[in-house]
Protein backbone atom coordinates (compact mmCIF):
# COMPACT_ATOMS: atom_id res chain seq x y z
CA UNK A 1 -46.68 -100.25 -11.52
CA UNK A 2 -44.82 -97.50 -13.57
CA UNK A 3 -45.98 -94.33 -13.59
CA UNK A 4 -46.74 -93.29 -17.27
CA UNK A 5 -45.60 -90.01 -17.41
CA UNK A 6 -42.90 -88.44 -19.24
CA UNK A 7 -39.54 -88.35 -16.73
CA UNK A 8 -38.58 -85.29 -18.08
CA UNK A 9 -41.36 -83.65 -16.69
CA UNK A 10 -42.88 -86.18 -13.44
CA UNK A 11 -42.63 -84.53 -9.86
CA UNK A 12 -44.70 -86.86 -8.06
CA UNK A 13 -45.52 -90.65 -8.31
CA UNK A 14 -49.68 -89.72 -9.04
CA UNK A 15 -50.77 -91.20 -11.47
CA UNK A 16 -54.53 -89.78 -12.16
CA UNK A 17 -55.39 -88.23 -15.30
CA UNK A 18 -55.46 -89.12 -19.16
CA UNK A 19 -53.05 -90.72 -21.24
CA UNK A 20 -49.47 -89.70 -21.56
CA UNK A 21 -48.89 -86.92 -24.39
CA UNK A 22 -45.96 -85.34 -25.79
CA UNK A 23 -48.32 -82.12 -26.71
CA UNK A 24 -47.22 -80.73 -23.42
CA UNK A 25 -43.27 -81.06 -23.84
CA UNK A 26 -41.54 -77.53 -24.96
CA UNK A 27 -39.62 -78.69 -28.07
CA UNK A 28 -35.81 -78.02 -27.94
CA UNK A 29 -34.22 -77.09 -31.40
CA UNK A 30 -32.29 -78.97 -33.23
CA UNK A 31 -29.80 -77.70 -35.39
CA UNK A 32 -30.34 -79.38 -38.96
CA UNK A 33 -26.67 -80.46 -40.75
CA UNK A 34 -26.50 -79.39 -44.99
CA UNK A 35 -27.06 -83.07 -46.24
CA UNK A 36 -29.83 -85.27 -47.92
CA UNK A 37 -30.55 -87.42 -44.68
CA UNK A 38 -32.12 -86.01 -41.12
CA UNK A 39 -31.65 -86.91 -37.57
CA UNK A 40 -34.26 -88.47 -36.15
CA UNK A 41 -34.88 -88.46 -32.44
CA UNK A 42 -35.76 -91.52 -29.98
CA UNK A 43 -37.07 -91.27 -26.66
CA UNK A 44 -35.61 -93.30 -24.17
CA UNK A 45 -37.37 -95.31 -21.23
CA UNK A 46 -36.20 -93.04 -18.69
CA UNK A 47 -38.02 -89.98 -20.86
CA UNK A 48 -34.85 -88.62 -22.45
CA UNK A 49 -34.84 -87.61 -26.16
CA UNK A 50 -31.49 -89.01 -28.05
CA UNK A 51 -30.75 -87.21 -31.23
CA UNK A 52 -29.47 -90.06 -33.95
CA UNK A 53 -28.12 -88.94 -36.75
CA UNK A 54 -27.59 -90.45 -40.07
CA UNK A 55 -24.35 -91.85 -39.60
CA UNK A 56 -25.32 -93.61 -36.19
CA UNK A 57 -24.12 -91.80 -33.48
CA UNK A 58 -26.32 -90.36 -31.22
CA UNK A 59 -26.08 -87.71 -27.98
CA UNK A 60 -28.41 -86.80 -25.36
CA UNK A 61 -30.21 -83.68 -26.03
CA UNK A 62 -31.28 -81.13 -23.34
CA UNK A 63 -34.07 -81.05 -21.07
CA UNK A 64 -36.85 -78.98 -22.00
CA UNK A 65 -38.37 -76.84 -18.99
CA UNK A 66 -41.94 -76.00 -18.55
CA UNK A 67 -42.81 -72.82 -17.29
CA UNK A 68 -46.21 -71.41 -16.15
CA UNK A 69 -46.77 -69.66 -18.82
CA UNK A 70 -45.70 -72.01 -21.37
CA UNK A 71 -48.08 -74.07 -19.91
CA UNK A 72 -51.30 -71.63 -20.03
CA UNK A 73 -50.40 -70.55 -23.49
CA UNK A 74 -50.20 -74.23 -24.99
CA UNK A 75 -53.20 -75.75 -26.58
CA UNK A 76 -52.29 -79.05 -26.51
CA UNK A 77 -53.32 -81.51 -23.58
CA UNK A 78 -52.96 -80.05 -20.15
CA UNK A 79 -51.66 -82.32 -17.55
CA UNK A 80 -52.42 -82.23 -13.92
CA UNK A 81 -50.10 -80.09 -13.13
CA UNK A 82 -48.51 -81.65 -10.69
CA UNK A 83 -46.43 -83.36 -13.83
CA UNK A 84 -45.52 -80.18 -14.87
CA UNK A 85 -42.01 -78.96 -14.12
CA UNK A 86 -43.37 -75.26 -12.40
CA UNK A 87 -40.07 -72.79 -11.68
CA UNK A 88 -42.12 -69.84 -10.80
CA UNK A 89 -43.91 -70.23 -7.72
CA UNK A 90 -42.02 -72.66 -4.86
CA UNK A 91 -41.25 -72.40 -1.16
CA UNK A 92 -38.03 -70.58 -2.66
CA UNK A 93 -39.85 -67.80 -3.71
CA UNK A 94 -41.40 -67.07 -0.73
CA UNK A 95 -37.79 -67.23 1.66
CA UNK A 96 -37.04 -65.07 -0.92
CA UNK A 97 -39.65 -62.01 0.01
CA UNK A 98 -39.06 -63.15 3.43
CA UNK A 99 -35.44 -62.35 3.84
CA UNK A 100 -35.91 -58.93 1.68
CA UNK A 101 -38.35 -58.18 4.59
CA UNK A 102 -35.43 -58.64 6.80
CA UNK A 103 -32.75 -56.42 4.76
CA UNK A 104 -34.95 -53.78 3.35
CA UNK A 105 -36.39 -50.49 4.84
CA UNK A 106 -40.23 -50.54 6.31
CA UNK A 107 -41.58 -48.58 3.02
CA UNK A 108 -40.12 -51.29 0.92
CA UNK A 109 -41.34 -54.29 3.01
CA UNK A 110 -44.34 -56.71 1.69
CA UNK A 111 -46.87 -57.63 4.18
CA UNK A 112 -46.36 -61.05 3.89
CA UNK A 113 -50.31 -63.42 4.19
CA UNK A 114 -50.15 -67.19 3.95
CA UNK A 115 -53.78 -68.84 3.63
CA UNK A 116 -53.78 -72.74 4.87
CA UNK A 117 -56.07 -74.93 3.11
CA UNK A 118 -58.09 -77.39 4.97
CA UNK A 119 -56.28 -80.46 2.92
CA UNK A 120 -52.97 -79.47 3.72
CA UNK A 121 -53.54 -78.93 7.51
CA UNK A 122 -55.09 -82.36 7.35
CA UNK A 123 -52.09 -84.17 5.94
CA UNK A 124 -49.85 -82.24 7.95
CA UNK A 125 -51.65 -83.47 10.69
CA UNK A 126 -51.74 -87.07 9.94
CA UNK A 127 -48.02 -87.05 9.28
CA UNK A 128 -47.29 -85.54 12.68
CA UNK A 129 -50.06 -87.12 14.56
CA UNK A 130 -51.62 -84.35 15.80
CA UNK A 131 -55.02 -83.10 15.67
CA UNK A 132 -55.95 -80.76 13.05
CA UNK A 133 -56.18 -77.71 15.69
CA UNK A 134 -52.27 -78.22 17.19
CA UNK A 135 -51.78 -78.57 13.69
CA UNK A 136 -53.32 -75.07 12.80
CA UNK A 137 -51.71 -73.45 15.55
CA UNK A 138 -47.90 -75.09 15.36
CA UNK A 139 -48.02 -74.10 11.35
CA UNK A 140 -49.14 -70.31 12.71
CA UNK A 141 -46.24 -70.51 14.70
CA UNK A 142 -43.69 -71.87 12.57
CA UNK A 143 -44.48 -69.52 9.38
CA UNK A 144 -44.42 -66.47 11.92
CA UNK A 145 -41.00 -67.52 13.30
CA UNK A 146 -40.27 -67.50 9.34
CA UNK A 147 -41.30 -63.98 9.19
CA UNK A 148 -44.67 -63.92 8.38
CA UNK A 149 -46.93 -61.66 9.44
CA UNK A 150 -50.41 -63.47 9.16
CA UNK A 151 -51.78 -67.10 9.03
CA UNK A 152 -55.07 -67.65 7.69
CA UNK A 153 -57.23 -70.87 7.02
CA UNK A 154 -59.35 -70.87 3.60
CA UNK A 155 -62.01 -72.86 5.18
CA UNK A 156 -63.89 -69.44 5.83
CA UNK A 157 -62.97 -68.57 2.29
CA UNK A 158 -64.46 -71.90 1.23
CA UNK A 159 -68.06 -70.53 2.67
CA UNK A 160 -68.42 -67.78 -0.19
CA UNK A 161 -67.46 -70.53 -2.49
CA UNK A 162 -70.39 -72.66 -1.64
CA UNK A 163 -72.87 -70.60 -0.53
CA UNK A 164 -72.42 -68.72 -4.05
CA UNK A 165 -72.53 -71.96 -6.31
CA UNK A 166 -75.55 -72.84 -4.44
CA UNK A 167 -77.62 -69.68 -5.44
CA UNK A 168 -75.84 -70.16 -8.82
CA UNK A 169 -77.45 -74.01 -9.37
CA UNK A 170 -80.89 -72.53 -7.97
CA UNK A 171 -80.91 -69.40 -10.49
CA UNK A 172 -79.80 -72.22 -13.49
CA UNK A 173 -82.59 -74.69 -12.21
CA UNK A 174 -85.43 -72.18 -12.73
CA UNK A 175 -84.11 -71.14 -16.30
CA UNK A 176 -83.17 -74.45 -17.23
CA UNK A 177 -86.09 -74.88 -20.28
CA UNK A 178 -85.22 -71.32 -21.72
CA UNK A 179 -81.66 -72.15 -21.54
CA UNK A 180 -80.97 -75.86 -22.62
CA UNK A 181 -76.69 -75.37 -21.24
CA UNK A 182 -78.16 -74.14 -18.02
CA UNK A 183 -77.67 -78.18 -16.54
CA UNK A 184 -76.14 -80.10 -15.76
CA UNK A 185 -73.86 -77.27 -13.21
CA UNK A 186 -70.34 -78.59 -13.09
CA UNK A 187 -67.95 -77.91 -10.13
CA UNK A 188 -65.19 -75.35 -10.84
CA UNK A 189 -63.22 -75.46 -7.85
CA UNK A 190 -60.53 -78.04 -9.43
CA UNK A 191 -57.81 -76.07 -11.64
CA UNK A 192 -56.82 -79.26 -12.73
CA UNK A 193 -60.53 -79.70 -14.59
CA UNK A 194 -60.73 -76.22 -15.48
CA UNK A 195 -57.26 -76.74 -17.51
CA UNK A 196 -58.46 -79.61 -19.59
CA UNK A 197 -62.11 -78.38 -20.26
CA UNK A 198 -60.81 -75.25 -21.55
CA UNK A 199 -58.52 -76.83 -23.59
CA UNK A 200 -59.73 -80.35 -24.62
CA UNK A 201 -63.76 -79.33 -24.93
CA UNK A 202 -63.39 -75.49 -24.76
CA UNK A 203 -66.61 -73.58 -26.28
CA UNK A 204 -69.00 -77.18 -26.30
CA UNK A 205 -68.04 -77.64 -21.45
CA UNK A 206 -67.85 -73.83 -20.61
CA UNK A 207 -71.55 -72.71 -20.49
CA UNK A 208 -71.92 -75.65 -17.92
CA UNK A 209 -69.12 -74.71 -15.40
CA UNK A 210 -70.40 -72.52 -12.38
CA UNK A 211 -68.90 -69.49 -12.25
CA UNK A 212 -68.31 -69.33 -8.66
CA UNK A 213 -64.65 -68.49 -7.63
CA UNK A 214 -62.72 -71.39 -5.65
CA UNK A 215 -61.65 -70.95 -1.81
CA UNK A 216 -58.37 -69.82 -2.78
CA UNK A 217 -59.48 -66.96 -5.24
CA UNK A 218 -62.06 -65.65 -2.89
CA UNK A 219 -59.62 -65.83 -0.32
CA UNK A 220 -57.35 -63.61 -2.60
CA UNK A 221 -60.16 -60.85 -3.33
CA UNK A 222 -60.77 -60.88 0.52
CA UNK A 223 -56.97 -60.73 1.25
CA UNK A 224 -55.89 -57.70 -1.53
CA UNK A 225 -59.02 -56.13 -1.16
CA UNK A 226 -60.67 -56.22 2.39
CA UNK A 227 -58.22 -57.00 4.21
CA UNK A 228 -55.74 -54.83 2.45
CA UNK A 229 -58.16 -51.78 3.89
CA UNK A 230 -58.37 -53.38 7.30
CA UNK A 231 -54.29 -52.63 7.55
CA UNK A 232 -54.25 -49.46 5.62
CA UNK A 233 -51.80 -50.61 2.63
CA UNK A 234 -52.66 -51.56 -1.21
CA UNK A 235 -52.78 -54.62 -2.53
CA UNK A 236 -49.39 -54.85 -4.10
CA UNK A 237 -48.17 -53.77 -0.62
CA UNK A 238 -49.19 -57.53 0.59
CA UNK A 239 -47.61 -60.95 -0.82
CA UNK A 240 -50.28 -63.45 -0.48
CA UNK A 241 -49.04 -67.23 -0.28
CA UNK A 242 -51.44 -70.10 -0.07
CA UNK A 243 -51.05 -73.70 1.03
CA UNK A 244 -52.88 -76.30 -1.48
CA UNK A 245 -52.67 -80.19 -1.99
CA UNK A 246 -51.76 -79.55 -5.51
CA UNK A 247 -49.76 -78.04 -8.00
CA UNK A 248 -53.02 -77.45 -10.13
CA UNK A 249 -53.21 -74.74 -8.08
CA UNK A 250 -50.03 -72.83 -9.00
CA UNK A 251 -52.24 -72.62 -12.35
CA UNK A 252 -55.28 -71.46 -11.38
CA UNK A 253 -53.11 -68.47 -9.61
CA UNK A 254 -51.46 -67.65 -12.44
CA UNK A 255 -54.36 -67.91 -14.84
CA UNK A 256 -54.75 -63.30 -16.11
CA UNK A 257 -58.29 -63.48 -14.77
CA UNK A 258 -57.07 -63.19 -11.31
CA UNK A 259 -54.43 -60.55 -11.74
CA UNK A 260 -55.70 -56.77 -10.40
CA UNK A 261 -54.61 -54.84 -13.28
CA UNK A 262 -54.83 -51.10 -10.95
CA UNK A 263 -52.35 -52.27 -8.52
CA UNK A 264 -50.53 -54.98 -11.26
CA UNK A 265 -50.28 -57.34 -8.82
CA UNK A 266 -52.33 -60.72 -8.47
CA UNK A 267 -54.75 -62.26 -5.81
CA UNK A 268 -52.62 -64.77 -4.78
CA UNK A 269 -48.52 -64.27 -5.41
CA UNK A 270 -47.73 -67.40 -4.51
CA UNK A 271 -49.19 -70.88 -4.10
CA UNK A 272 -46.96 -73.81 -2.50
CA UNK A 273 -48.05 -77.25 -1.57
CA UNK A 274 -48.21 -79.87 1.53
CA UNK A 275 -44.76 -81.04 0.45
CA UNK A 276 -43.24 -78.14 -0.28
CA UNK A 277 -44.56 -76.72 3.10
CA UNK A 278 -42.55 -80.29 4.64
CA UNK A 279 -39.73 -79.14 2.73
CA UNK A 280 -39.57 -76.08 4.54
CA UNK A 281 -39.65 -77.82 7.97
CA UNK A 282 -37.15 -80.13 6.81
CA UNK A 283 -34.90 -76.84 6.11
CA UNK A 284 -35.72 -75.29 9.21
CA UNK A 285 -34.22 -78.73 11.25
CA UNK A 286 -37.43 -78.53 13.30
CA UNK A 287 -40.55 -81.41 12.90
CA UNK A 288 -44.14 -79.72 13.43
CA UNK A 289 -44.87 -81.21 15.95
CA UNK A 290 -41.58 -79.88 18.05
CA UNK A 291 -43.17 -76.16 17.49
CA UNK A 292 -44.59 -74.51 19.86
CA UNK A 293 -47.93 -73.24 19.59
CA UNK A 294 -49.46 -69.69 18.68
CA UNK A 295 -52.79 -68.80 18.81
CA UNK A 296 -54.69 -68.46 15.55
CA UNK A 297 -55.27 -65.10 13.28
CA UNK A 298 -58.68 -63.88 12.26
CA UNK A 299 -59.23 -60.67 10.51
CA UNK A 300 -63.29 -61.04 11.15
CA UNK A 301 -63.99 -59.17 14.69
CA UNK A 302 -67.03 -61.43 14.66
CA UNK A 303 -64.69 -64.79 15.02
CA UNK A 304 -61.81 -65.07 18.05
CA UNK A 305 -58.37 -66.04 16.94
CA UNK A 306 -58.41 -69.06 18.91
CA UNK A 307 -61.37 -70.78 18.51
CA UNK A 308 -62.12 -74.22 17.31
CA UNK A 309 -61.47 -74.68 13.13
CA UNK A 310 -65.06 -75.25 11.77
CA UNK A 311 -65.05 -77.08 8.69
CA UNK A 312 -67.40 -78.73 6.17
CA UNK A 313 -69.28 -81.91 5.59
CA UNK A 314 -69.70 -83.82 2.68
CA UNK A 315 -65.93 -85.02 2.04
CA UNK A 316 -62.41 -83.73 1.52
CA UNK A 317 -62.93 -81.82 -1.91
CA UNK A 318 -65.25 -79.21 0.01
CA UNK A 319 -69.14 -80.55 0.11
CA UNK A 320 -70.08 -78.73 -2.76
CA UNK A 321 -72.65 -81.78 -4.14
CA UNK A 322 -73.93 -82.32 -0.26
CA UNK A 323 -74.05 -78.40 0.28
CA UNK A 324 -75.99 -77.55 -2.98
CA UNK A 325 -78.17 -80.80 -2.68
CA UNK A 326 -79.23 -79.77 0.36
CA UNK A 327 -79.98 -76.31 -0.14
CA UNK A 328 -81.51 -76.84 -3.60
CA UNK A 329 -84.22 -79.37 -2.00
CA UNK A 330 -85.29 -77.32 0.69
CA UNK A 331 -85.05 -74.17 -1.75
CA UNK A 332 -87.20 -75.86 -5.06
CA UNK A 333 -89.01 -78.15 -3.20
CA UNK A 334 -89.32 -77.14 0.44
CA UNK A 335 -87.87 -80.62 1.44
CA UNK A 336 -85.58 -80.56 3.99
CA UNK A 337 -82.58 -82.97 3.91
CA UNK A 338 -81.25 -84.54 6.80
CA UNK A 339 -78.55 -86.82 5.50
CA UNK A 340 -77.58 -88.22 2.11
CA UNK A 341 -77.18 -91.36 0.89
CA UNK A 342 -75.23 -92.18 -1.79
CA UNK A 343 -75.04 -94.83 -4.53
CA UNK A 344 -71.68 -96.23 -6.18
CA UNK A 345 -71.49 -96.68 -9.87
CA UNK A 346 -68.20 -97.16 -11.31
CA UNK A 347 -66.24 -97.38 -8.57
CA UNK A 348 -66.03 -95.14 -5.69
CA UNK A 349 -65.11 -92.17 -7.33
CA UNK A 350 -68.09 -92.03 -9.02
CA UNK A 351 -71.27 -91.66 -7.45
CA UNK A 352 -74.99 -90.43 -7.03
CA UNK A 353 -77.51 -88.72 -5.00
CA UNK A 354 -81.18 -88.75 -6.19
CA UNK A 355 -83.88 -87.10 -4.62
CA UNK A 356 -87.59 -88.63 -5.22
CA UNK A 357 -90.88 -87.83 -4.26
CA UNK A 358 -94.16 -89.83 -5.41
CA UNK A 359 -92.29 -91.54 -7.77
CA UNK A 360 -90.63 -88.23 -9.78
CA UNK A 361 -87.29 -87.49 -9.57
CA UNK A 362 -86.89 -84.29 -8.27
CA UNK A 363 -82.67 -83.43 -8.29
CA UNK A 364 -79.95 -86.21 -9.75
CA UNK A 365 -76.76 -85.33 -8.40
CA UNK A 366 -73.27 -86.94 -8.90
CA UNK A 367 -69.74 -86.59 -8.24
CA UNK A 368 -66.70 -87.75 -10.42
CA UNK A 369 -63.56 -87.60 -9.49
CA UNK A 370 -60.77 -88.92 -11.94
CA UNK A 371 -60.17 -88.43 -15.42
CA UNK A 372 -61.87 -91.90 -16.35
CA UNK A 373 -64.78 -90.84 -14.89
CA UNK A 374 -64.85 -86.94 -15.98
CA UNK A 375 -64.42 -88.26 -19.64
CA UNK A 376 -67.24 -90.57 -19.19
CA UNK A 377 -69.50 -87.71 -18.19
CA UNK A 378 -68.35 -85.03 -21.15
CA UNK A 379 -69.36 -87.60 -23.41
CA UNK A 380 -72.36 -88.47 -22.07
CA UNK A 381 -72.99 -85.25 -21.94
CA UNK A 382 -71.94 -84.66 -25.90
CA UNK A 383 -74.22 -87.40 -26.60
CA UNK A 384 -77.19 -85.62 -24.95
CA UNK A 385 -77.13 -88.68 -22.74
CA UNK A 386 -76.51 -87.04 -18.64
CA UNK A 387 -79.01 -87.58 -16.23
CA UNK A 388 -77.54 -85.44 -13.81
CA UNK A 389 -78.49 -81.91 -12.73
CA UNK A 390 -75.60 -81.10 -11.00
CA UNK A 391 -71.84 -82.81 -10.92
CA UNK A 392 -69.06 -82.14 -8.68
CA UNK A 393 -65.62 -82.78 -10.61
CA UNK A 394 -62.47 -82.90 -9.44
CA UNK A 395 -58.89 -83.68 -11.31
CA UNK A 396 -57.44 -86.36 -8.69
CA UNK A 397 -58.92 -90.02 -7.75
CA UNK A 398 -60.37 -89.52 -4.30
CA UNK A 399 -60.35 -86.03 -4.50
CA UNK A 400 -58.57 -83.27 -2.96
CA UNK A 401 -57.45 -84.86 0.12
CA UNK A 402 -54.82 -86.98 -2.15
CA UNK A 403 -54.00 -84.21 -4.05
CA UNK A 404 -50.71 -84.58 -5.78
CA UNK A 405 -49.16 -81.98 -3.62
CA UNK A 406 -50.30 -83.92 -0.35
CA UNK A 407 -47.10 -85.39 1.74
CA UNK A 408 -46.43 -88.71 0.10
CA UNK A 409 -46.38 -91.81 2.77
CA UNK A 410 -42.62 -93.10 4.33
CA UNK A 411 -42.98 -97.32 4.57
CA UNK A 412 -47.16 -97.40 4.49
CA UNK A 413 -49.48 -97.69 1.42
CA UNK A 414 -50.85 -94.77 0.02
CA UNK A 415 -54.50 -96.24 1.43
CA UNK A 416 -53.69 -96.37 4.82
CA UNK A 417 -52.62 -92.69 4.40
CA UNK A 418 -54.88 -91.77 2.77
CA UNK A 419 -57.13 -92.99 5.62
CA UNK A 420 -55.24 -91.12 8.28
CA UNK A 421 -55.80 -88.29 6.10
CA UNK A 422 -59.39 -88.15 5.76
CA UNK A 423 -59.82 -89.11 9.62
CA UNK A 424 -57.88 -85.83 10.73
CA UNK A 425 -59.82 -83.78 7.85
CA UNK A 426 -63.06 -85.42 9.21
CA UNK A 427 -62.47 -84.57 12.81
CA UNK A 428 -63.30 -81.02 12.65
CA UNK A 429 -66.63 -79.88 13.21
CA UNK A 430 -68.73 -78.84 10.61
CA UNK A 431 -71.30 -75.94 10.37
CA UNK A 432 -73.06 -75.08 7.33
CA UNK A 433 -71.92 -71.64 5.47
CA UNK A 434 -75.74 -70.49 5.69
CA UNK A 435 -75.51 -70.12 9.40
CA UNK A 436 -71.80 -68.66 10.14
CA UNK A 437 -72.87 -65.33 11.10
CA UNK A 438 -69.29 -64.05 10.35
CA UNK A 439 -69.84 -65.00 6.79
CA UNK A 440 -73.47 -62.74 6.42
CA UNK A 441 -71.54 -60.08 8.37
CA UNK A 442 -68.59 -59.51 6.02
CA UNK A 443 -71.09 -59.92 3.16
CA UNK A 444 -72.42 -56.60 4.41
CA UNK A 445 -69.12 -54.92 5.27
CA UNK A 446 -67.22 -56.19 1.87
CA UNK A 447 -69.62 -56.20 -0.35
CA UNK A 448 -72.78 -54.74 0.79
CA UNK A 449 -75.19 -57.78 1.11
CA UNK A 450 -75.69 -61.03 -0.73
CA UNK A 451 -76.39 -61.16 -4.33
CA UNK A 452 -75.36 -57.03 -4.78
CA UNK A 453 -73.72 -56.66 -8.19
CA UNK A 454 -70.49 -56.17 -6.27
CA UNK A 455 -71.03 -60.05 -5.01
CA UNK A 456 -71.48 -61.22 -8.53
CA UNK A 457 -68.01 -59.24 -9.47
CA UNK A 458 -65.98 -60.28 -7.27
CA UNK A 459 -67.09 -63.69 -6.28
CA UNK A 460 -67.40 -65.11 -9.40
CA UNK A 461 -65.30 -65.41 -12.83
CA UNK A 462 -65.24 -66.61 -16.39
CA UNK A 463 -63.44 -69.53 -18.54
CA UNK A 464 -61.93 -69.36 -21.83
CA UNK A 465 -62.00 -71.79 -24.55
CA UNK A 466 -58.39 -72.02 -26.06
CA UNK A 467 -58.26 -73.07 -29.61
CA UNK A 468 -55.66 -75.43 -31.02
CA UNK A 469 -52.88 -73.47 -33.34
CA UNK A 470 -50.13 -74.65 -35.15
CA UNK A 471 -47.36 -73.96 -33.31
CA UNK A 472 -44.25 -75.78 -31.85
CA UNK A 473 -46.40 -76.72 -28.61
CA UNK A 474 -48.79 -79.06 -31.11
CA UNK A 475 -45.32 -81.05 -32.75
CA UNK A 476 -45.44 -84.87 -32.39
CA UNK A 477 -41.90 -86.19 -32.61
């Protein structure tokens, strides 16, 4: 089946959000000829525009390119971005601090960080066959041979991310009849959702979205801010890089929210995908799994550098619904839950946890991942009509693990890989973010315990509606 998006602007074969809409295309001028009759433009099938003009003949016009911020400043639809044509932030851009490391003098040099995200080292993993751990410690190895200086995993960043959103859902479930947008909480760890809430329901979605940072913003305060003071520089001294499954992400970096205006310089610098990170071995001449090994970085004292990854249950987009769920019961209701069993609706993507006791429904939980099954919540949810207390949302069909940016199969179905996938993300052992005592221990050296008004700042952030205006961005041809 074709993929419907626009081929001026398509980077990957994914095909998971709304509609195709020319509201995202950068409009190229067209100089107008003194005469009654226009030109008129026609798109091709191949997504080209053709400029006709009135006496029939016709040229190719020039391709319009997207940037970053041509994409945060429109207020038309926002794609996944992973069909947006991004020049800003690539595997480029980081060879290119990397060899000005090289030429430069030591006061001019960047401290160069690149945080791995669980979904990345998965995929890498089941491309390479290797288990998640070789794959950890190869990918230290081959981004130090680059010239980096340290390799960090977001799956510790991912532990403020949780264990914030689930004091967040508890604080909103005891205020919930003084404030009626209190629930249901939605998940705000998907760029890709943040992008089209902001945009497509704006002022009406926002008081529902937690507030709690993602793993890769926390792991950029904790990179330009704690760990810039570990190693004695400032934050603009350090180029932060992070590896995501998708491009969404390139957005959510760039978004002014997460720029530190004293230094003028941003938590992350740079964000580049699975692929992209493929790319760079495919430069390099050298597979993965042909590396050899390094042991692992830590900047907590409290963890050794070469220990076993812990991860997270409750599936590949984090565990936030299973995390919160869990901790909510026990926290509301003193019951303590073991496992959880969930019930398909829809489809797969779109299910629900309830928890019951003498007949009342205590907590309704879902999770929908899609943009079918997001648009069939906000309206629900317009209508007055959710059941749910809590929802975890994510941009891409199956979640995270088949991000856009993922590595794309070579002669198997993207089911089988995505299979492999999930078994090599599944593999690692998980331990809940309540009881890593590294976590509690950098609470108190960062930011001076949990819930201090330091916590709140720096762990958490704040969405802005963006209202439609009349401007090029909004033309329909």
């Amino acid at each position: 089946m074709a993929s419907p998006f626009s081929g001026v602007l398509q980077l990957t074969d994914l095909d998971d959000y709304i509609g195709p809409s020319q509201d995202c295309i950068k409009p190229i001028k067209v100089d107008k000829k003194p005469g009654k009759a226009t030109a008129k433009i026609r798109i091709e099938d191949d997504g080209t525009y053709v400029q006709v003009d009135p006496d029939g003949q016709s040229h190719k016009l020039e391709k319009a390119k997207i940037t970053l911020n041509d994409c945060l400043a429109c207020s038309g639809c926002i794609t996944s971005a992973e069909s947006v044509l991004i020049t800003q932030q690539s595997q480029e851009e980081l060879l290119k601090v990397l060899n000005a490391n090289k030429t430069s003098g030591p006061a001019s040099q960047k401290l160069v960080v690149v945080s791995v995200s669980p979904q990345s080292r998965a995929s890498l993993a089941a491309r390479f066959q290797l288990t998640p751990l070789d794959t950890a410690r190869k990918l230290t190895a081959f981004f130090k041979r680059l010239g980096v200086n340290f390799v960090f995993d977001t799956t510790f960043s991912r532990n403020f991310s949780l264990l914030e959103s689930q004091r967040e859902f508890v604080q909103r479930f005891r205020r919930r009849t003084e404030d009626k947008k209190a629930l249901p909480m939605l998940a705000a760890a998907c760029p890709g959702w943040i992008c089209y809430a902001e945009k497509t329901h704006g002022s009406f979605i926002i008081p529902y979205i937690s507030t709690a940072k993602s793993p890769q913003q926390v792991m950029g305060s904790l990179v330009k801010n704690h760990f810039a003071k570990l190693q004695n520089v400032s934050p603009d001294q350090i180029y932060h890089v992070t590896v995501m499954p998708c491009y969404d992400k390139k957005l959510e970096a760039s978004r002014p929210d997460f720029f530190i205006h004293e230094h003028q310089t941003r938590e992350v610098d740079c964000v580049i995908t699975t692929g992209e990170v493929l790319k760079l071995l495919e430069q390099e001449g050298t597979p993965l799994s042909e590396v050899d090994p390094a042991p692992l970085d830590s900047m907590f004292s409290s963890l050794s550098k070469d220990q076993f990854l812990l991860g997270h249950s409750g599936g590949g987009s984090g565990g936030y619904l299973e995390h919160i769920y869990k901790y909510a019961a026990k926290e509301l209701f003193g019951v303590h839950v073991e496992e959880i069993q969930y019930k398909t609706l829809r489809n797969k993507d779109f299910q629900e946890v309830t928890l019951e006791k003498n007949g009342e429904t205590l907590l309704h939980f879902a999770l929908a991942y899609g943009f079918r099954n997001i648009q069939n919540v906000v309206q629900k949810l317009k209508r007055g009509k959710s059941p749910y207390h809590y929802i975890e949302v994510m941009a891409c069909p199956s979640g995270c693990l088949n991000g856009g940016g993922q590595i794309k199969g070579e002669g198997e179905t993207s089911k089988d890989l995505l299979q492999q996938v999930e078994r090599a993300y599944e593999s690692v052992r998980p331990e809940a973010p309540e009881t890593n005592r590294a976590v509690t221990d950098l609470y108190e050296q960062w930011l001076g315990g949990l819930a201090s008004e330091r916590t709140q700042e720096t762990l958490h952030t704040q969405y802005h509606a963006v209202e439609r205006a009349n401007t090029g961005f909004n033309i329909k041809w």
